[in-house]
Protein backbone atom coordinates (compact mmCIF):
# COMPACT_ATOMS: atom_id res chain seq x y z
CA UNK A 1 55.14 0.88 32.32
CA UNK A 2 53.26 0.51 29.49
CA UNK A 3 53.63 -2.32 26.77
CA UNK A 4 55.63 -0.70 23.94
CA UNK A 5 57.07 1.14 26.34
CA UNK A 6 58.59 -2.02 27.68
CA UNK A 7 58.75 -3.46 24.55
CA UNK A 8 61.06 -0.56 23.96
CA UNK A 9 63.25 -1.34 26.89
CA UNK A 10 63.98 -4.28 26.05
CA UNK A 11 64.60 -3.81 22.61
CA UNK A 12 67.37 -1.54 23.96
CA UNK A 13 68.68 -4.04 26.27
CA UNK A 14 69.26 -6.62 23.34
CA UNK A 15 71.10 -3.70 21.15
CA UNK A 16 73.14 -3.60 24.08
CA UNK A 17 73.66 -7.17 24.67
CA UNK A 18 74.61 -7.93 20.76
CA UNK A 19 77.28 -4.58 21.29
CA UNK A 20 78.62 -6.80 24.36
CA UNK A 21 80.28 -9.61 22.97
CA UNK A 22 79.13 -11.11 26.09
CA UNK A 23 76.92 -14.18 26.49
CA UNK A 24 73.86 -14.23 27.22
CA UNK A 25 74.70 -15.25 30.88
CA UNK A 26 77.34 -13.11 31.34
CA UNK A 27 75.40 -10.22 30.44
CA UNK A 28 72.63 -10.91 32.25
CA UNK A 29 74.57 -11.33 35.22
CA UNK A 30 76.47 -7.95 34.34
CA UNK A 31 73.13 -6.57 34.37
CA UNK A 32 71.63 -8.17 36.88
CA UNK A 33 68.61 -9.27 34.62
CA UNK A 34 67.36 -13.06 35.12
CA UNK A 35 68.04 -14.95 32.24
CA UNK A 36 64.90 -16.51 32.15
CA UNK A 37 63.71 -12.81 31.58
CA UNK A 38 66.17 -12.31 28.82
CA UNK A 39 65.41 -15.40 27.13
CA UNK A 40 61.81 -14.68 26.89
CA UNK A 41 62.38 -11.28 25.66
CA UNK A 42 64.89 -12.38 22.93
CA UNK A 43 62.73 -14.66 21.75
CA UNK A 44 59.43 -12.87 21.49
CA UNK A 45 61.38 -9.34 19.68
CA UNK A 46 62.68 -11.92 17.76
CA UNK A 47 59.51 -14.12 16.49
CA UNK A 48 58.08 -10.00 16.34
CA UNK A 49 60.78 -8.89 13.38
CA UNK A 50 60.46 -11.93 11.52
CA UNK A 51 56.48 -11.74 11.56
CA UNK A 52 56.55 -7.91 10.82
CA UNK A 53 59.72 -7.50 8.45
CA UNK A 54 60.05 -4.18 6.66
CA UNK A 55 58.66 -4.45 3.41
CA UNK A 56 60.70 -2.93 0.99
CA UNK A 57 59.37 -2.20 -2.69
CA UNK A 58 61.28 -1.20 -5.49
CA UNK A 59 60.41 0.47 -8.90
CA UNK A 60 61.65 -0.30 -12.04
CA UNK A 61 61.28 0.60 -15.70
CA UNK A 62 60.74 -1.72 -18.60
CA UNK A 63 62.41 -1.07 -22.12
CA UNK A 64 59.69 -2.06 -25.06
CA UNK A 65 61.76 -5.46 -26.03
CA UNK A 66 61.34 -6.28 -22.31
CA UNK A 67 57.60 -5.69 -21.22
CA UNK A 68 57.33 -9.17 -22.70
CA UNK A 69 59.36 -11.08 -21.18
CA UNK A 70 59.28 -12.86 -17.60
CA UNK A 71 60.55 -11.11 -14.50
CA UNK A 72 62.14 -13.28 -12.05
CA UNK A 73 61.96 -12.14 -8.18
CA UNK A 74 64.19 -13.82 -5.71
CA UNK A 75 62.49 -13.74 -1.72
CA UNK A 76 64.66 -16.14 0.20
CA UNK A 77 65.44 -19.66 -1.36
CA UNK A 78 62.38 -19.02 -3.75
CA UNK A 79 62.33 -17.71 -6.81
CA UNK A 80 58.86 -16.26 -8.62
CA UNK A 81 59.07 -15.89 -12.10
CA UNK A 82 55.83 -13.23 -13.44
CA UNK A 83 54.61 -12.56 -16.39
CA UNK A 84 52.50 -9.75 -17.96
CA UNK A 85 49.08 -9.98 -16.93
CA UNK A 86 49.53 -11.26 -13.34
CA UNK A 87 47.27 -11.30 -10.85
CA UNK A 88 48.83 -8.75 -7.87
CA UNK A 89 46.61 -10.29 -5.25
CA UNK A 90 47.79 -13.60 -5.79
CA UNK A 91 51.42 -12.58 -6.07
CA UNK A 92 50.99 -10.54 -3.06
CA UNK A 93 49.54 -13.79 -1.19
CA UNK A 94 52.67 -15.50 -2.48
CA UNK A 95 55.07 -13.32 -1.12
CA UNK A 96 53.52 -13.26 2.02
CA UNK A 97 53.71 -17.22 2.64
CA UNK A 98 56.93 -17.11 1.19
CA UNK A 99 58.21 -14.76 4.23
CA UNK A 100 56.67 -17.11 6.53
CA UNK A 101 58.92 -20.08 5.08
């Protein structure tokens, strides 16, 4: 079997488990899956969506008064405030640490 094809798999597996409202052991022993297995696999689809999150961009439009003024973007806790005249690589470096927080 081939890695995403496992990867796959497994990802199926934990939709299923989270649909259970089993535990972790239960279901594992439901499915006759070791829970050591399960454990690593949890973890590492886990650590993958939080490293790889969907980035989701969103346009807007500006009335005249406005251009001016600050924009404030909320990621998490933080909160970036940007002003005309940014620089995007920097504020795209930004947001990435921030995801990493």
């Amino acid at each position: 079997m081939r890695r995403t094809e496992l990867k796959e798999l497994w990802q199926k597996r934990m939709d299923d488990y989270e649909a259970s409202n089993l535990t972790g052991t239960e279901w594992c022993m439901a499915q006759e899956i070791p829970l050591s297995q399960f454990r690593y696999w949890r973890r590492k689809l886990r650590l993958t969506q939080l490293s790889h999150p969907a980035d989701q961009w969103m346009s807007i439009e500006l009335e005249a008064q406005a251009i001016h003024a600050p924009l404030f973007i909320h990621c998490g806790f933080a909160k970036v405030e940007v002003h005309a005249g940014f620089d995007s690589d920097l504020f795209a470096d930004v947001l990435r640490v921030l995801r990493t927080l």
